[in-house]
N, C-alpha and C. Protein backbone atom coordinates (compact mmCIF):
# COMPACT_ATOMS: atom_id res chain seq x y z
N UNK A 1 86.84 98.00 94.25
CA UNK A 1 86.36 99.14 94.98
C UNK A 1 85.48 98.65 96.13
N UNK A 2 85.78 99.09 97.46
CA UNK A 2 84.70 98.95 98.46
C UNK A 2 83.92 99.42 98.47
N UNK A 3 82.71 98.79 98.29
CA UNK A 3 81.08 98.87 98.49
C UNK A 3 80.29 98.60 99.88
N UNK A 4 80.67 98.85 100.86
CA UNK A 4 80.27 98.11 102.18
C UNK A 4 78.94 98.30 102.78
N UNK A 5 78.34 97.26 102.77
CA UNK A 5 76.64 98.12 103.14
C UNK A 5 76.70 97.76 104.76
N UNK A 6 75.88 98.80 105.19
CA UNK A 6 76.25 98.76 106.43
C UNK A 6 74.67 99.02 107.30
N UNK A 7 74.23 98.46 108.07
CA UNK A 7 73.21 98.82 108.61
C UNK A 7 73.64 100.08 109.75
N UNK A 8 72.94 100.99 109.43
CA UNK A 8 72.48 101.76 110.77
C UNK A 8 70.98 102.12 111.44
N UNK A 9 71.20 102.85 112.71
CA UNK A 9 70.33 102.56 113.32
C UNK A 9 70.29 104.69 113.81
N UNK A 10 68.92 104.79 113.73
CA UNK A 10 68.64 106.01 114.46
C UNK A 10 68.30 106.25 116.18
N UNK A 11 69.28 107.01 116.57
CA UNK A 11 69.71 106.63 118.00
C UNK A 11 68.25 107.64 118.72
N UNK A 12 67.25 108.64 117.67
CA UNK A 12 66.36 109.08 118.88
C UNK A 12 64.87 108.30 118.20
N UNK A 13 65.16 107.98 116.85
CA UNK A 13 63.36 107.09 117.19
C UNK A 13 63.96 105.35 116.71
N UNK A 14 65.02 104.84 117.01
CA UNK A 14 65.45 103.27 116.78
C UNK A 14 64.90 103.16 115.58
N UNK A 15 64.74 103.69 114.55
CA UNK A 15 64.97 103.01 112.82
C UNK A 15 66.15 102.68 112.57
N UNK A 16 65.83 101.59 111.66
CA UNK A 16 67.43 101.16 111.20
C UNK A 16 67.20 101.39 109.68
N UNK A 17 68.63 101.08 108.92
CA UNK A 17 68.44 101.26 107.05
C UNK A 17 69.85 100.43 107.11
N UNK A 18 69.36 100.29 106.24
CA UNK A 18 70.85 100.00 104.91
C UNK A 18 71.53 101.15 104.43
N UNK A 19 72.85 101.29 104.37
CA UNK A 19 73.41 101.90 103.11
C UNK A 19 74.54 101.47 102.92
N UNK A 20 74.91 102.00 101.60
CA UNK A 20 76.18 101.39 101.01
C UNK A 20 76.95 102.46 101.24
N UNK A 21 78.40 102.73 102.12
CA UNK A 21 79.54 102.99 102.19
C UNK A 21 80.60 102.82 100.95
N UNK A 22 81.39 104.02 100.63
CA UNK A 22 81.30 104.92 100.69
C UNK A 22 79.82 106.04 99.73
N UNK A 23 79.61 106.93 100.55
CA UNK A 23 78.33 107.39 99.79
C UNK A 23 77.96 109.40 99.87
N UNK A 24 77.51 109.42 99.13
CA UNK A 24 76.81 111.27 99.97
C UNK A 24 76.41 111.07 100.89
N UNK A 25 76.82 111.38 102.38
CA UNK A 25 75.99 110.62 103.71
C UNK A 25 74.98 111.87 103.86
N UNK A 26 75.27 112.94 103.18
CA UNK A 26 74.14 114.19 103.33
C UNK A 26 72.81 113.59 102.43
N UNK A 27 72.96 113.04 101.87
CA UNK A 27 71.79 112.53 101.11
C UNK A 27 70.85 111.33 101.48
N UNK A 28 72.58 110.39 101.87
CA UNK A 28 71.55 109.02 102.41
C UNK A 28 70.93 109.33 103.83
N UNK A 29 71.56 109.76 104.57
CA UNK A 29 70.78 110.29 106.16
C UNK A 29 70.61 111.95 106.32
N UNK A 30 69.85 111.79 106.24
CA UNK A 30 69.39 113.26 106.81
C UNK A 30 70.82 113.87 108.18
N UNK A 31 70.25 113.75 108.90
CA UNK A 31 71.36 114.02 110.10
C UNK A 31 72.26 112.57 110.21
N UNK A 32 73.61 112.40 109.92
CA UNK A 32 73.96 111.32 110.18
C UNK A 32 74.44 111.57 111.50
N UNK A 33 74.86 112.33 111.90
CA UNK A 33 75.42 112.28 113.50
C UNK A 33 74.33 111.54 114.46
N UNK A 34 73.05 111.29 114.27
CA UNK A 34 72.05 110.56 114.76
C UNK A 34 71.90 109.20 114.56
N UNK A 35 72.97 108.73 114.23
CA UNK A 35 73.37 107.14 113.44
C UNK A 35 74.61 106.30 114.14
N UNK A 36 74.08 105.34 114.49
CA UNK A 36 75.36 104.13 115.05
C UNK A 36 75.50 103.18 113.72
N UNK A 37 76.61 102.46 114.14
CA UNK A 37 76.80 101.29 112.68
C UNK A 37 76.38 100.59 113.74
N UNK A 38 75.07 99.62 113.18
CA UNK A 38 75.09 97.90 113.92
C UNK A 38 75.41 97.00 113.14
N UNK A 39 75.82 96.57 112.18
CA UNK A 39 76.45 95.77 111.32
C UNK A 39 76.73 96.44 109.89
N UNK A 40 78.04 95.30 109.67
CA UNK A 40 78.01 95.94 108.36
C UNK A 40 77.84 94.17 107.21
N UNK A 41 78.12 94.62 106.12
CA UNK A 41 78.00 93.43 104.84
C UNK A 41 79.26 93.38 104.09
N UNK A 42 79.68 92.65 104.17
CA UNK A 42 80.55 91.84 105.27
C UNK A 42 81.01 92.01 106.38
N UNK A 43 80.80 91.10 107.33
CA UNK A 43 80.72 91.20 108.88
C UNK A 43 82.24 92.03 109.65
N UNK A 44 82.54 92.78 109.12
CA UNK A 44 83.88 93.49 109.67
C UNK A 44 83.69 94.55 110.99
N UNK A 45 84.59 94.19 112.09
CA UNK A 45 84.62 94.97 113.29
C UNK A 45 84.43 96.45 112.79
N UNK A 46 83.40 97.35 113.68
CA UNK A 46 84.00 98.66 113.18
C UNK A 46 84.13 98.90 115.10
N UNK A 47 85.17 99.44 115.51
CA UNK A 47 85.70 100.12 116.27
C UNK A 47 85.34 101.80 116.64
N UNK A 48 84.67 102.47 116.09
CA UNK A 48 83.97 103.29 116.31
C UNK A 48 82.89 103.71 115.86
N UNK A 49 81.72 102.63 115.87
CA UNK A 49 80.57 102.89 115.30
C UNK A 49 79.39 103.79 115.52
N UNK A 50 79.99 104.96 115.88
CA UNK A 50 79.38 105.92 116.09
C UNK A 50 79.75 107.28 115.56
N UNK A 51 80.74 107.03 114.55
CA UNK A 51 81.31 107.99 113.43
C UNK A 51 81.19 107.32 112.15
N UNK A 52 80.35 107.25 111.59
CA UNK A 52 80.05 107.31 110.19
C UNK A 52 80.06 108.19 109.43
N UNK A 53 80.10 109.57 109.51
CA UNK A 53 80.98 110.14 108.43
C UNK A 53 82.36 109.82 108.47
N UNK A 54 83.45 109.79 109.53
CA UNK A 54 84.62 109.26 109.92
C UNK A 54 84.78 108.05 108.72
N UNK A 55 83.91 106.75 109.27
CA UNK A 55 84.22 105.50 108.34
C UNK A 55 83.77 105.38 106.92
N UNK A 56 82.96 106.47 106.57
CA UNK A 56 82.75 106.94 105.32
C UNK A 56 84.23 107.57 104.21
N UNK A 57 84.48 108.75 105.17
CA UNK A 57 85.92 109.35 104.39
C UNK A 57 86.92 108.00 104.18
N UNK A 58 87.34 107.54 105.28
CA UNK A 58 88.12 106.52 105.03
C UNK A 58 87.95 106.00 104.38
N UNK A 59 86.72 104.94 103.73
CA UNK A 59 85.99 104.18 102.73
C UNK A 59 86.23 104.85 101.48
N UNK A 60 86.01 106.19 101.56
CA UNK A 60 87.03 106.76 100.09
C UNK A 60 87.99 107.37 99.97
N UNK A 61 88.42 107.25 101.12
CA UNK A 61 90.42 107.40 100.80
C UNK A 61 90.75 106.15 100.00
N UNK A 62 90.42 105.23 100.75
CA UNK A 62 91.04 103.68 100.23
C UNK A 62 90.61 103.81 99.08
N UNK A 63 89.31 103.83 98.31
CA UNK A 63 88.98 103.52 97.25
C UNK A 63 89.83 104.35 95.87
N UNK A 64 90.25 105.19 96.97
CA UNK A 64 90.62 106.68 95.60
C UNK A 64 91.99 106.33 95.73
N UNK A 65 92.79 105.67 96.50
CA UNK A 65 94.12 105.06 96.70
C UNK A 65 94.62 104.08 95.67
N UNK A 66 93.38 103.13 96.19
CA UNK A 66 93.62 101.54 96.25
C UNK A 66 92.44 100.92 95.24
N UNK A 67 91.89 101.44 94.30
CA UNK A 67 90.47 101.18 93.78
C UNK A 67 90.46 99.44 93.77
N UNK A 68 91.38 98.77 93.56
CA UNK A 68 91.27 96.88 93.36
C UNK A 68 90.86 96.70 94.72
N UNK A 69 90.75 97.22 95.84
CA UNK A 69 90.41 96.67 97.10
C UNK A 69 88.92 96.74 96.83
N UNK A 70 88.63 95.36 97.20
CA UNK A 70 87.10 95.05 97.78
C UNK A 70 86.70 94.53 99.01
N UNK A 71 85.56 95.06 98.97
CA UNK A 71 85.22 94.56 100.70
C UNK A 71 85.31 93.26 101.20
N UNK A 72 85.54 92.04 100.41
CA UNK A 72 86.06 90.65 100.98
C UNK A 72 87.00 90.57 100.83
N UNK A 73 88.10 91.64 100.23
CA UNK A 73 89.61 91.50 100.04
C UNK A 73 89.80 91.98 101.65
N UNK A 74 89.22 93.37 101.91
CA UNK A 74 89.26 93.91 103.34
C UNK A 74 88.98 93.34 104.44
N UNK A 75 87.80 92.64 104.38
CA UNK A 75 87.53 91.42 105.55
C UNK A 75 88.55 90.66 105.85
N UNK A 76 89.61 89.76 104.48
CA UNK A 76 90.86 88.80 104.97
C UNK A 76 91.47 90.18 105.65
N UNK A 77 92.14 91.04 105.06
CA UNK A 77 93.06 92.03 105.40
C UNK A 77 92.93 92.04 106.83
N UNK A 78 91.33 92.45 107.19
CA UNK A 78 91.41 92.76 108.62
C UNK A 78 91.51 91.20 109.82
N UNK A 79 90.92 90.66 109.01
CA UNK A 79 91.22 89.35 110.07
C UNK A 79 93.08 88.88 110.44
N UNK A 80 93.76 89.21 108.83
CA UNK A 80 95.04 88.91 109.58
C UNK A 80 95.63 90.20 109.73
N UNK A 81 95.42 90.84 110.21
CA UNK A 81 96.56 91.84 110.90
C UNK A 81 95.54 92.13 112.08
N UNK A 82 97.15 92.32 112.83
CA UNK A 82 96.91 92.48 114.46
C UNK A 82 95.91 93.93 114.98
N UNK A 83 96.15 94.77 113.98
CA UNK A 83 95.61 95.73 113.84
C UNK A 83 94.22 96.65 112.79
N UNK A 84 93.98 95.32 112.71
CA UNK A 84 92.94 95.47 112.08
C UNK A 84 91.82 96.19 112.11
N UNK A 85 91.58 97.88 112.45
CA UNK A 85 91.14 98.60 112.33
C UNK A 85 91.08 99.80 111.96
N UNK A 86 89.74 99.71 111.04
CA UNK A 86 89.95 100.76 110.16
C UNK A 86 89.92 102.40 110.58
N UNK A 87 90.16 102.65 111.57
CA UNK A 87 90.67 103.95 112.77
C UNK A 87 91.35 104.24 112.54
N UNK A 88 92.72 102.98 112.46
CA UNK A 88 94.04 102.99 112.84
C UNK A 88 94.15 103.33 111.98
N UNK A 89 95.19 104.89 111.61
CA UNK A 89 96.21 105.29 110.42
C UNK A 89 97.01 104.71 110.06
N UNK A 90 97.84 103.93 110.54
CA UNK A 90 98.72 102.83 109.72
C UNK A 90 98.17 101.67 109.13
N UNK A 91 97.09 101.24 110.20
CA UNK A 91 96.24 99.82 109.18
C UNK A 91 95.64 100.89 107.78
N UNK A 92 95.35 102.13 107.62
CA UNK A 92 94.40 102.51 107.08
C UNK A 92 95.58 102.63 105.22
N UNK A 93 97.21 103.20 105.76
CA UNK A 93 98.18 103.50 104.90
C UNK A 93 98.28 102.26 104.85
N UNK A 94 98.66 101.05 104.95
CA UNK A 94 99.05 99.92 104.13
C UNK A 94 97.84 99.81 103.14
N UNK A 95 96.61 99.87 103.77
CA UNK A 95 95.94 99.23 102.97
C UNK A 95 95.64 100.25 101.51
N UNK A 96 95.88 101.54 101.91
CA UNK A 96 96.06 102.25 100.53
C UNK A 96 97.27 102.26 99.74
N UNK A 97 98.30 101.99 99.87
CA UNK A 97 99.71 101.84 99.40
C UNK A 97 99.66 100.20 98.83
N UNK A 98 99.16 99.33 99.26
CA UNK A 98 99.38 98.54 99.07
C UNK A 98 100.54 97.50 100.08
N UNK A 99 100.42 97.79 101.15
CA UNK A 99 101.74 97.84 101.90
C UNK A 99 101.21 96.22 102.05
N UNK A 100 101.12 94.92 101.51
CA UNK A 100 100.75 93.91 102.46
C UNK A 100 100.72 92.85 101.62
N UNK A 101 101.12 91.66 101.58
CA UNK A 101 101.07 90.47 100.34
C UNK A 101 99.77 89.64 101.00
N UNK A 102 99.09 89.64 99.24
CA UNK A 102 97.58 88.90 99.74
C UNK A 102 97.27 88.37 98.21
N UNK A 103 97.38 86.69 98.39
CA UNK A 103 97.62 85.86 97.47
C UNK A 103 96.32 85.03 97.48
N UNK A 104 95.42 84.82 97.03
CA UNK A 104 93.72 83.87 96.54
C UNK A 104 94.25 82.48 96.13
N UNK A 105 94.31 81.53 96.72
CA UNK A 105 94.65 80.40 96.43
C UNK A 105 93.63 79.25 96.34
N UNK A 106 92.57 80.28 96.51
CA UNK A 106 90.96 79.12 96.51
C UNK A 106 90.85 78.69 95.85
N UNK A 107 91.44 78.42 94.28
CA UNK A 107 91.38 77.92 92.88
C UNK A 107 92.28 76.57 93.01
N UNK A 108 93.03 76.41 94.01
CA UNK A 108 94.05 75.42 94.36
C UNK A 108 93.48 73.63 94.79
N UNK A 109 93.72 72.96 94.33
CA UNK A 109 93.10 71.95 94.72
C UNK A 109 93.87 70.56 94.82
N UNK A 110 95.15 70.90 95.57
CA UNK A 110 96.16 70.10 96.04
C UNK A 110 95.70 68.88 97.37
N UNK A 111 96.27 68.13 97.16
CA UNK A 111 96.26 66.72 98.35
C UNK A 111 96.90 67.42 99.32
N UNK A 112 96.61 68.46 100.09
CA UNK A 112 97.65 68.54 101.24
C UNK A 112 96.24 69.49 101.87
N UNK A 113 96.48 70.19 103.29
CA UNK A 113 95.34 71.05 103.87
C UNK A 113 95.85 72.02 103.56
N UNK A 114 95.57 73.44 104.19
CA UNK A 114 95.64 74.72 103.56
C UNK A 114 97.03 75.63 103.99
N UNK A 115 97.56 75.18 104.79
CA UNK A 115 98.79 75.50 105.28
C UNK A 115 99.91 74.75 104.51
N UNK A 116 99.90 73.80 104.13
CA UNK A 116 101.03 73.02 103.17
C UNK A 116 100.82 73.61 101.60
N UNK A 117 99.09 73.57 101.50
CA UNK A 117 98.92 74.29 100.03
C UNK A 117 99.69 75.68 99.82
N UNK A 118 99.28 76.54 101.09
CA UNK A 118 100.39 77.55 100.81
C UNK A 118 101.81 77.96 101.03
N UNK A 119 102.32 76.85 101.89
CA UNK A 119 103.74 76.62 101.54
C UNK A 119 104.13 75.97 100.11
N UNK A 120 103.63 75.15 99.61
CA UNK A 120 103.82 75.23 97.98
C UNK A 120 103.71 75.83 97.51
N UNK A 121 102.86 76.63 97.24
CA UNK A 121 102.45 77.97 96.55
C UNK A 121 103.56 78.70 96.58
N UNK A 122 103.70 79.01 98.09
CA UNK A 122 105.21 80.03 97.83
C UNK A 122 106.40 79.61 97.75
N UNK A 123 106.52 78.63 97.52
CA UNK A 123 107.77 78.22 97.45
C UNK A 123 107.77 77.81 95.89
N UNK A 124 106.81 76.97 95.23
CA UNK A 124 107.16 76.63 94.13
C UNK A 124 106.36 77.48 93.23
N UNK A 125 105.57 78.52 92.84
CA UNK A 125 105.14 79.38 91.93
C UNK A 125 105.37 81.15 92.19
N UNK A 126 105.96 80.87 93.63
CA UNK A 126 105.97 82.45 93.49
C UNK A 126 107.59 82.66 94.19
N UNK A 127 107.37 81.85 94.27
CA UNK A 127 109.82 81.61 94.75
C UNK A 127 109.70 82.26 96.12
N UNK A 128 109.00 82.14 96.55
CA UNK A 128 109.63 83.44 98.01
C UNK A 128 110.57 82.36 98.91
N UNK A 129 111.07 82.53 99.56
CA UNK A 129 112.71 81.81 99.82
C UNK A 129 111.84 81.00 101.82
N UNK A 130 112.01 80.33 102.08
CA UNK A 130 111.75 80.30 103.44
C UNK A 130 112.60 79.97 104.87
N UNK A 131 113.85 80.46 104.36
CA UNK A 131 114.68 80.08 105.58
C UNK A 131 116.17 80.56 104.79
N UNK A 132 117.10 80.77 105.30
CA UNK A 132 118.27 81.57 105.13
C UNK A 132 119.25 80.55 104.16
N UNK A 133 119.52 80.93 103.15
CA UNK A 133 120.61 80.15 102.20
C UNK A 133 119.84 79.28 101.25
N UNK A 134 118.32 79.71 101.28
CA UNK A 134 117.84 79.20 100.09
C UNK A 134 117.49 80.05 98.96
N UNK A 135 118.16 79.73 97.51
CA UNK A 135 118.26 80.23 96.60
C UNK A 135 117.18 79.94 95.87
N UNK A 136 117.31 80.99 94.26
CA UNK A 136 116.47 80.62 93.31
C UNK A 136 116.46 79.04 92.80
N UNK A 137 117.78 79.13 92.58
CA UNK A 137 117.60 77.24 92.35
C UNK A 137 117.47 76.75 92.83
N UNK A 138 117.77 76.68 94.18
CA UNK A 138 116.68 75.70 95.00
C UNK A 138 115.15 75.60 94.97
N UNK A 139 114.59 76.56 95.19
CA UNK A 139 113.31 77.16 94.69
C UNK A 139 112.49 76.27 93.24
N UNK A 140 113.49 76.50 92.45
CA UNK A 140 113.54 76.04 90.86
C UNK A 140 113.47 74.49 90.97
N UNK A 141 114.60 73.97 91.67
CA UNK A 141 114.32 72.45 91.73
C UNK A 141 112.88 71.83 92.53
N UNK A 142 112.51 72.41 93.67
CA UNK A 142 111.50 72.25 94.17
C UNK A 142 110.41 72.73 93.42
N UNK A 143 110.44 73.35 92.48
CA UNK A 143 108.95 73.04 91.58
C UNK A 143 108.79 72.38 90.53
N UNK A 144 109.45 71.49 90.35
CA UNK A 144 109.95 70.44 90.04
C UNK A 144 108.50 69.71 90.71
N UNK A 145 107.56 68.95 89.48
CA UNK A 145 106.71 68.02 90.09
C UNK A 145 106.97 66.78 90.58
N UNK A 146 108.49 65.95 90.41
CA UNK A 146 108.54 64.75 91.20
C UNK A 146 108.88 65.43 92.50
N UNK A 147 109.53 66.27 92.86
CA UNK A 147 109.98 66.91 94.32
C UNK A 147 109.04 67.06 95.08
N UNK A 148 107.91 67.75 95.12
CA UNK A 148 107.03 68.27 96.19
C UNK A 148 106.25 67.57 96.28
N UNK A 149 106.14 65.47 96.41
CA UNK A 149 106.04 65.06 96.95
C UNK A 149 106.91 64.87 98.37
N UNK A 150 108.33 64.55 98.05
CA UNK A 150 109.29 64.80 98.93
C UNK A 150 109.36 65.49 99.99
N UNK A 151 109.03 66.87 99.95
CA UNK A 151 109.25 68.02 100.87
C UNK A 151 107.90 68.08 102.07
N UNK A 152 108.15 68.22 103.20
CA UNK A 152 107.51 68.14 104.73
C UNK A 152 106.95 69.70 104.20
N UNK A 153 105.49 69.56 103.75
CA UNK A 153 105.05 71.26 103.76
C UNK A 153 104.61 71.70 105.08
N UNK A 154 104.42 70.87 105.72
CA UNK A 154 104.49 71.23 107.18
C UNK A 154 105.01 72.37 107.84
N UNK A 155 106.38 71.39 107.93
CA UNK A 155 107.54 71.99 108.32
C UNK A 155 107.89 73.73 107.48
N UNK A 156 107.95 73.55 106.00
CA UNK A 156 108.15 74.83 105.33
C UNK A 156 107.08 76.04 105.62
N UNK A 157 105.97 75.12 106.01
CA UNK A 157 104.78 76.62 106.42
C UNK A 157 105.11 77.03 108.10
N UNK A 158 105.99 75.92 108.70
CA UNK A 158 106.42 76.97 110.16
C UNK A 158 107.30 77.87 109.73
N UNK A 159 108.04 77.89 108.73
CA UNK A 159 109.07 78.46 108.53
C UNK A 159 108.65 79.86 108.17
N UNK A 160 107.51 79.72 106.94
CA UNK A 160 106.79 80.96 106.35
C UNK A 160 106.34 81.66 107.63
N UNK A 161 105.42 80.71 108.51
CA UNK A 161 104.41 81.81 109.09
C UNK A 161 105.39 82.41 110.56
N UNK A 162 106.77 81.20 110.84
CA UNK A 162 107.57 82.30 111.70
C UNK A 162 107.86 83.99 111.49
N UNK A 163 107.59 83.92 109.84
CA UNK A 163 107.74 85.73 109.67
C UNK A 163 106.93 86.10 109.07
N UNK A 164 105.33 85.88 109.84
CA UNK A 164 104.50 86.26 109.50
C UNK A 164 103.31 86.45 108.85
N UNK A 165 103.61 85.34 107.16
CA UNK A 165 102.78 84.58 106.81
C UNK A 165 101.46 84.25 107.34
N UNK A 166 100.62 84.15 107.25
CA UNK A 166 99.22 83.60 107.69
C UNK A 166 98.32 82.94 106.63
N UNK A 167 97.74 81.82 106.76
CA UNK A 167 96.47 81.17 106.14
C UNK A 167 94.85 81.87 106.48
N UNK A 168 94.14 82.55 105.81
CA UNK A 168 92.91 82.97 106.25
C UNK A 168 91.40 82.40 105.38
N UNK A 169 90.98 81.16 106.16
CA UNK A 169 90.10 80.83 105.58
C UNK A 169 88.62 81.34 105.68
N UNK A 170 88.10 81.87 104.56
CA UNK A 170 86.50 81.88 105.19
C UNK A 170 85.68 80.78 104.89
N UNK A 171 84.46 81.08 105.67
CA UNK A 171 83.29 79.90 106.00
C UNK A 171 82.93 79.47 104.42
N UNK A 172 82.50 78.54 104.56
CA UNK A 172 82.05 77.62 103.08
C UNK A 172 81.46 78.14 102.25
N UNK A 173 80.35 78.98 103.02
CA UNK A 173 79.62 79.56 101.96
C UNK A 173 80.52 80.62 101.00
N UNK A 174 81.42 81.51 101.68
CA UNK A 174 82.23 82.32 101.05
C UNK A 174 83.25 81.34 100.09
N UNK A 175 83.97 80.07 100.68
CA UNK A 175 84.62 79.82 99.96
C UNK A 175 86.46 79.79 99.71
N UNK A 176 86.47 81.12 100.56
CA UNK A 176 87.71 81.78 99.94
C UNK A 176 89.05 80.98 100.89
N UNK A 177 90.22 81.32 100.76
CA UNK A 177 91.34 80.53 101.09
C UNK A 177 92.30 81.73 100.82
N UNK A 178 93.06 81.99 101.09
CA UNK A 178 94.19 83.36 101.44
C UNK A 178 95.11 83.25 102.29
N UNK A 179 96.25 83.37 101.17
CA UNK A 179 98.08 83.69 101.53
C UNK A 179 98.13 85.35 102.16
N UNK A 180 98.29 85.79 103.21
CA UNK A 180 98.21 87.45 103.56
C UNK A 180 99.82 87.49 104.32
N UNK A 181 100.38 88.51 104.02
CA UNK A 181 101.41 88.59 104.70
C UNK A 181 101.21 90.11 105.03
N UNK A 182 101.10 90.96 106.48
CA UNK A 182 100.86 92.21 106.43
C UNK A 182 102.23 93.11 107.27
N UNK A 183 103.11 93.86 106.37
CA UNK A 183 104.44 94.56 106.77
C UNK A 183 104.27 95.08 108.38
């Protein structure tokens, strides 16, 4: 569930607060129409930060949709898609439908960098195929642990991210590492 705390700011005497999104905004602000977003927690673009009831409803559409979405699941989400704002009605329907492949591979701790890690990944634990006339058994033989020394993961992650695929790493402190593919 997204929890997003978000600083705002009062646009006629400059106070700022915290609150956590989604929320009673009649309760947490008195007048919210008197409120800009200046940041939020986790650092995600907002595109119209001057509708917070707006990015409120949305915050519980998704949740009442999509309840497994969390706000660092949403941060990768929005970093790889082109459209990554939460305005946009179609970024807003994938992310409640589920419309988008988003795989955590931070647990992974392979000899290769993060783009080959996730061409293994998909190729040898989750089968997804990467180029035309490759089968399950092929797939099958390549996870095969003498093989994937053999194989250029290089090469197989141009193949992935030609349709779209993406690697999304965050900063150290976060940690995280993410397979996202968004329809």
């Amino acid at each position: 569930m997204i929890q997003l705390a978000v600083e705002v700011s009062d646009l006629d005497c400059g106070e700022s607060k915290v609150i956590v999104l989604p929320c009673n905004l009649r309760a947490e602000l008195e007048n919210h129409y008197d409120f800009i977003v200046l940041s939020t927690t986790p650092n995600i673009p907002i595109s119209r930060n001057d509708d917070i009831s707006g990015l409120n409803d949305i915050l519980d559409d998704i949740n009442s949709e999509n309840p497994g979405m969390t706000e660092d699941y949403l941060k990768v989400l929005m970093e790889a898609s082109s459209s990554g704002d939460l305005f946009d009605p179609e970024f807003v329907r994938k992310l409640k439908e589920n419309d988008f492949m988003f795989e955590d591979i931070s647990g992974l701790r392979w000899v290769m960098n993060a783009k080959e890690t996730a061409a293994c990944y998909l190729a040898t634990e989750l089968k997804v195929p990467f180029d035309h006339g490759i089968t399950d058994e092929m797939l099958d033989v390549l996870s095969e642990d003498a093989m994937t020394d053999y194989i250029n993961w290089g090469q197989v992650w141009d193949q992935y991210s030609s349709v779209g695929f993406q690697v999304i790493e965050q900063e150290p402190t976060a940690g995280g590492r993410y397979i996202v593919h968004i329809k």
